[in-house]
PDB file of N, CA and C in Angstrom:
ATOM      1  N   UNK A   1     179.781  16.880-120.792  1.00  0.00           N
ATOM      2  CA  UNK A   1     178.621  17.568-121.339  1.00  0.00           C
ATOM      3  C   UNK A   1     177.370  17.050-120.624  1.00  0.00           C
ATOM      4  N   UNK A   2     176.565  17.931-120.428  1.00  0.00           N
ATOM      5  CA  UNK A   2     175.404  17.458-119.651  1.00  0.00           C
ATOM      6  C   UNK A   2     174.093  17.458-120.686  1.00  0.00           C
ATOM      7  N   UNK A   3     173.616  16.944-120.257  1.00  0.00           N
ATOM      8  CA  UNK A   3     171.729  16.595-121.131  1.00  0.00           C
ATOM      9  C   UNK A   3     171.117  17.753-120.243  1.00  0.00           C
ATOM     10  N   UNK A   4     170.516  18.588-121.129  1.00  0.00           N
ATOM     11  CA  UNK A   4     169.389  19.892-120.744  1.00  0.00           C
ATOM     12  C   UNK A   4     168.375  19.141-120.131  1.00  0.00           C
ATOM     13  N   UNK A   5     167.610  19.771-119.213  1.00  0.00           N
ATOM     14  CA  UNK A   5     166.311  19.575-118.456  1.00  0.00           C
ATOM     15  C   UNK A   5     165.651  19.165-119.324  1.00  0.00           C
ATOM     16  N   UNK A   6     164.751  18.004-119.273  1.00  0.00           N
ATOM     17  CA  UNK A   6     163.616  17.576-119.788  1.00  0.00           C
ATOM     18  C   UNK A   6     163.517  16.860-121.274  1.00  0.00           C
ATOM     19  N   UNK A   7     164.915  17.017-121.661  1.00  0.00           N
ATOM     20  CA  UNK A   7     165.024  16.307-123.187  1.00  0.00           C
ATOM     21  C   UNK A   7     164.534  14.821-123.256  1.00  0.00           C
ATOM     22  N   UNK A   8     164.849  13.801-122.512  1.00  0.00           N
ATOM     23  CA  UNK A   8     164.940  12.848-122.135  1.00  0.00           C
ATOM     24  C   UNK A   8     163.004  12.579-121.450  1.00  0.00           C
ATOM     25  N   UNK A   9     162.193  13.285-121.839  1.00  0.00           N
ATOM     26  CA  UNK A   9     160.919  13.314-121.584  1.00  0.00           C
ATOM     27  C   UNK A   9     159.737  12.649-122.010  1.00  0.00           C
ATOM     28  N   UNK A  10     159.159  11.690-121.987  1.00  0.00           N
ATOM     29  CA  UNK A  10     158.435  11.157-123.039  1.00  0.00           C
ATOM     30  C   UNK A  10     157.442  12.135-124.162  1.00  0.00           C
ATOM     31  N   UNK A  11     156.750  13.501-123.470  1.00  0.00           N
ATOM     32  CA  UNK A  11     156.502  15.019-124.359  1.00  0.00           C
ATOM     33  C   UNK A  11     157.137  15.593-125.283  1.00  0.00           C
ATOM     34  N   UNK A  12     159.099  15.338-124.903  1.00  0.00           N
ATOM     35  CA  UNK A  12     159.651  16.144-125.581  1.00  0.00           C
ATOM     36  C   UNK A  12     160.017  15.511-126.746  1.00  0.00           C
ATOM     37  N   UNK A  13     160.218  14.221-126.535  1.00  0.00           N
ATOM     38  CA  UNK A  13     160.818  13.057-127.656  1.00  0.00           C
ATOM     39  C   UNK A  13     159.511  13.055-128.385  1.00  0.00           C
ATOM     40  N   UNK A  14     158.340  12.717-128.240  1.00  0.00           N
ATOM     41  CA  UNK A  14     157.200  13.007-129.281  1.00  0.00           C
ATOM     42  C   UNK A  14     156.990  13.542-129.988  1.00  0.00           C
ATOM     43  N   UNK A  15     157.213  15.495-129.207  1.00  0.00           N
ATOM     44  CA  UNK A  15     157.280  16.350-129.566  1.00  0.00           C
ATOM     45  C   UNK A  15     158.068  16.486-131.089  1.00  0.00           C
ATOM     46  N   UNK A  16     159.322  15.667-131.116  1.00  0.00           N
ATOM     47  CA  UNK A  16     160.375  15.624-132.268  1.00  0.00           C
ATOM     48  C   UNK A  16     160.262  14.629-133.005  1.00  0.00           C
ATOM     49  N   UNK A  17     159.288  13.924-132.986  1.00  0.00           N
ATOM     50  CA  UNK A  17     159.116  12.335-133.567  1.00  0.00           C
ATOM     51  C   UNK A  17     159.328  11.367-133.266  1.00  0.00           C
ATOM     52  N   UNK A  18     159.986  11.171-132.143  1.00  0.00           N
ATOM     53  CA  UNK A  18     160.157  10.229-131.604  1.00  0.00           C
ATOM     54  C   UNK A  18     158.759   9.246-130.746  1.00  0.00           C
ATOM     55  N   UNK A  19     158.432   7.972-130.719  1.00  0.00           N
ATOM     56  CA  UNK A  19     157.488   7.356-129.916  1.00  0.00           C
ATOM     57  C   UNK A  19     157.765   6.057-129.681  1.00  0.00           C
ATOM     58  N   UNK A  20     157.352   5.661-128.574  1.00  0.00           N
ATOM     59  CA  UNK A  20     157.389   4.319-128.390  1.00  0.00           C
ATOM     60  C   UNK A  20     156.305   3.434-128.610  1.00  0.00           C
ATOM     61  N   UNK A  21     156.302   2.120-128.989  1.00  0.00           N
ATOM     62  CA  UNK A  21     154.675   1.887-129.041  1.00  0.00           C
ATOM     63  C   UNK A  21     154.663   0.814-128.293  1.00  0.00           C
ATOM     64  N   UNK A  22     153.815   0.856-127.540  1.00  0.00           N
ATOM     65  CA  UNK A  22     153.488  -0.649-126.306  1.00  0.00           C
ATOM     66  C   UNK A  22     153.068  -1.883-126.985  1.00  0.00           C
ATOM     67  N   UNK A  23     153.468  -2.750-127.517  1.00  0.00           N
ATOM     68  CA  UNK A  23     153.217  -3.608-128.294  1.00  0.00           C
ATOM     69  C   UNK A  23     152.972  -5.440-127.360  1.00  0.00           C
ATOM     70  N   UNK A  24     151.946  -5.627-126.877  1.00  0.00           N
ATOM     71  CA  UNK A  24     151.237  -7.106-126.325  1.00  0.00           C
ATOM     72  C   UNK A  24     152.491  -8.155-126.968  1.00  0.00           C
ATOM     73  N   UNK A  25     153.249  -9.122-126.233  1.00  0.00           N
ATOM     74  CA  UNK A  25     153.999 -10.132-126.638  1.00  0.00           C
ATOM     75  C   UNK A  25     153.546 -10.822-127.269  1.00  0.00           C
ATOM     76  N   UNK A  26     152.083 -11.376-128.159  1.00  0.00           N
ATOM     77  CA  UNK A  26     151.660 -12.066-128.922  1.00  0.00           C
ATOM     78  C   UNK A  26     151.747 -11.918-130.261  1.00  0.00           C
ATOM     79  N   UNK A  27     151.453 -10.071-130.633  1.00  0.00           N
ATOM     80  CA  UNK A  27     151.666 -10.015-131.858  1.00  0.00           C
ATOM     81  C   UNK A  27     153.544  -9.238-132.507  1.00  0.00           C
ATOM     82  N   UNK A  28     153.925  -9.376-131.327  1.00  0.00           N
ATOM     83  CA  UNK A  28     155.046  -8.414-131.399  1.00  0.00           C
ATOM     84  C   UNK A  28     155.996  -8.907-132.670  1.00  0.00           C
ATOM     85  N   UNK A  29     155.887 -10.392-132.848  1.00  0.00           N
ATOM     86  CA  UNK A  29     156.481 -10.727-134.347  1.00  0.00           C
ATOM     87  C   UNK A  29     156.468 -10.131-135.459  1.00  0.00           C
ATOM     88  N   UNK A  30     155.082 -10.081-135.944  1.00  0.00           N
ATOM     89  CA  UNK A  30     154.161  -9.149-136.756  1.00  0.00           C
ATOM     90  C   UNK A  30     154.657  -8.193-136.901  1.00  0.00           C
ATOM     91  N   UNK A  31     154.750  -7.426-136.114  1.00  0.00           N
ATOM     92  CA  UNK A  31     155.248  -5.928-135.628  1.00  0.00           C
ATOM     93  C   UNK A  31     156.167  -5.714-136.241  1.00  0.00           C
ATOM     94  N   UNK A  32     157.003  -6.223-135.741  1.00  0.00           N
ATOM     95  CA  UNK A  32     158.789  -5.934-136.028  1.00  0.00           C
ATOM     96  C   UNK A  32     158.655  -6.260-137.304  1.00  0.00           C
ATOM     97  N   UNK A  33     158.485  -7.515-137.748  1.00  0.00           N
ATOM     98  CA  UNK A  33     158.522  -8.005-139.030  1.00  0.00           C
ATOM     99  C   UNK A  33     157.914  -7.229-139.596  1.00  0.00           C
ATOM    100  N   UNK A  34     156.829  -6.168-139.656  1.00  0.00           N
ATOM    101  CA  UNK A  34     156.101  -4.781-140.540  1.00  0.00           C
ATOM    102  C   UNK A  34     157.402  -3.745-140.618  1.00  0.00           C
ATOM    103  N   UNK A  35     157.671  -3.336-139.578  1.00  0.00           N
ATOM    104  CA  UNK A  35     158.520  -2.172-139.181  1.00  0.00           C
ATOM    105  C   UNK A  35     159.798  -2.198-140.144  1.00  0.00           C
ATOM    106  N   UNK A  36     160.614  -3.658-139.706  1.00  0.00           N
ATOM    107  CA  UNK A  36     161.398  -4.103-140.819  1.00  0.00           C
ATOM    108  C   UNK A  36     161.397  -3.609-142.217  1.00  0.00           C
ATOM    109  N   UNK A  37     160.328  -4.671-142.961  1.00  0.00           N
ATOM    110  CA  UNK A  37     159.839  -4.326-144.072  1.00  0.00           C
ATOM    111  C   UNK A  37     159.874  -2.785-144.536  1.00  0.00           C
ATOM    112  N   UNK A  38     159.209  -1.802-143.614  1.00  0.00           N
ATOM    113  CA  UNK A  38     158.756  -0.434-143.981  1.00  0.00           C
ATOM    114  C   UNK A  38     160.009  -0.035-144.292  1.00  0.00           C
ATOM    115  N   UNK A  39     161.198  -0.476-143.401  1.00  0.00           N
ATOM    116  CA  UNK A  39     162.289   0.116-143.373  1.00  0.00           C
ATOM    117  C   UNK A  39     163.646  -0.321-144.190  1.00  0.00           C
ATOM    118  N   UNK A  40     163.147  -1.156-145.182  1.00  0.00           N
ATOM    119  CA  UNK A  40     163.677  -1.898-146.433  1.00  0.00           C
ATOM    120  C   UNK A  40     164.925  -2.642-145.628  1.00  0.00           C
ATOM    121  N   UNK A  41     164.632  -3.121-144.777  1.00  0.00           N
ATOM    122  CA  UNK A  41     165.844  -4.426-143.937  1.00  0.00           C
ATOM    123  C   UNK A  41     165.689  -5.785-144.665  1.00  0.00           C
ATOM    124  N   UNK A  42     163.879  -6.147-144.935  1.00  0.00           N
ATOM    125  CA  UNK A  42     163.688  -7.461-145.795  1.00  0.00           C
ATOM    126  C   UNK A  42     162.976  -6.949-147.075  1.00  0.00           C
ATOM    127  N   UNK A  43     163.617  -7.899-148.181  1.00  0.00           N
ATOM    128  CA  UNK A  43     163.209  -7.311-149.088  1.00  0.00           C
ATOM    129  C   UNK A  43     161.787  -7.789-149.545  1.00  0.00           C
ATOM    130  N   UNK A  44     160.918  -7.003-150.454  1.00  0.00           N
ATOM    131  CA  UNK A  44     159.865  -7.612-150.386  1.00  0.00           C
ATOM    132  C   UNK A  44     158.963  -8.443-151.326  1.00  0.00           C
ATOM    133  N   UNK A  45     158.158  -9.507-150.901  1.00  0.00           N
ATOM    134  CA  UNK A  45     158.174 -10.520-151.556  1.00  0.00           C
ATOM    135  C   UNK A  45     156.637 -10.244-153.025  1.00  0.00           C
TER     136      UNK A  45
END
């Protein structure tokens, strides 16, 4: 099976919800550790 033209796009994945976020190595702890949380992995205090 092949992947259609352009799916694989950083436009098209947006387009569907998908994003990446560029996140500086200083606070990237923070980050994850939010994302986590949002995503009920740790429970909260």
């Amino acid at each position: 099976k092949t992947v259609p033209e352009g799916s694989q796009v950083a436009e098209y994945l947006f387009h569907k919800g998908l994003f990446d976020s560029i996140v500086p190595r200083n606070p990237l702890k923070g980050v994850l550790s939010e994302l986590f949380r949002l995503h009920s992995f740790f429970p909260w205090k």
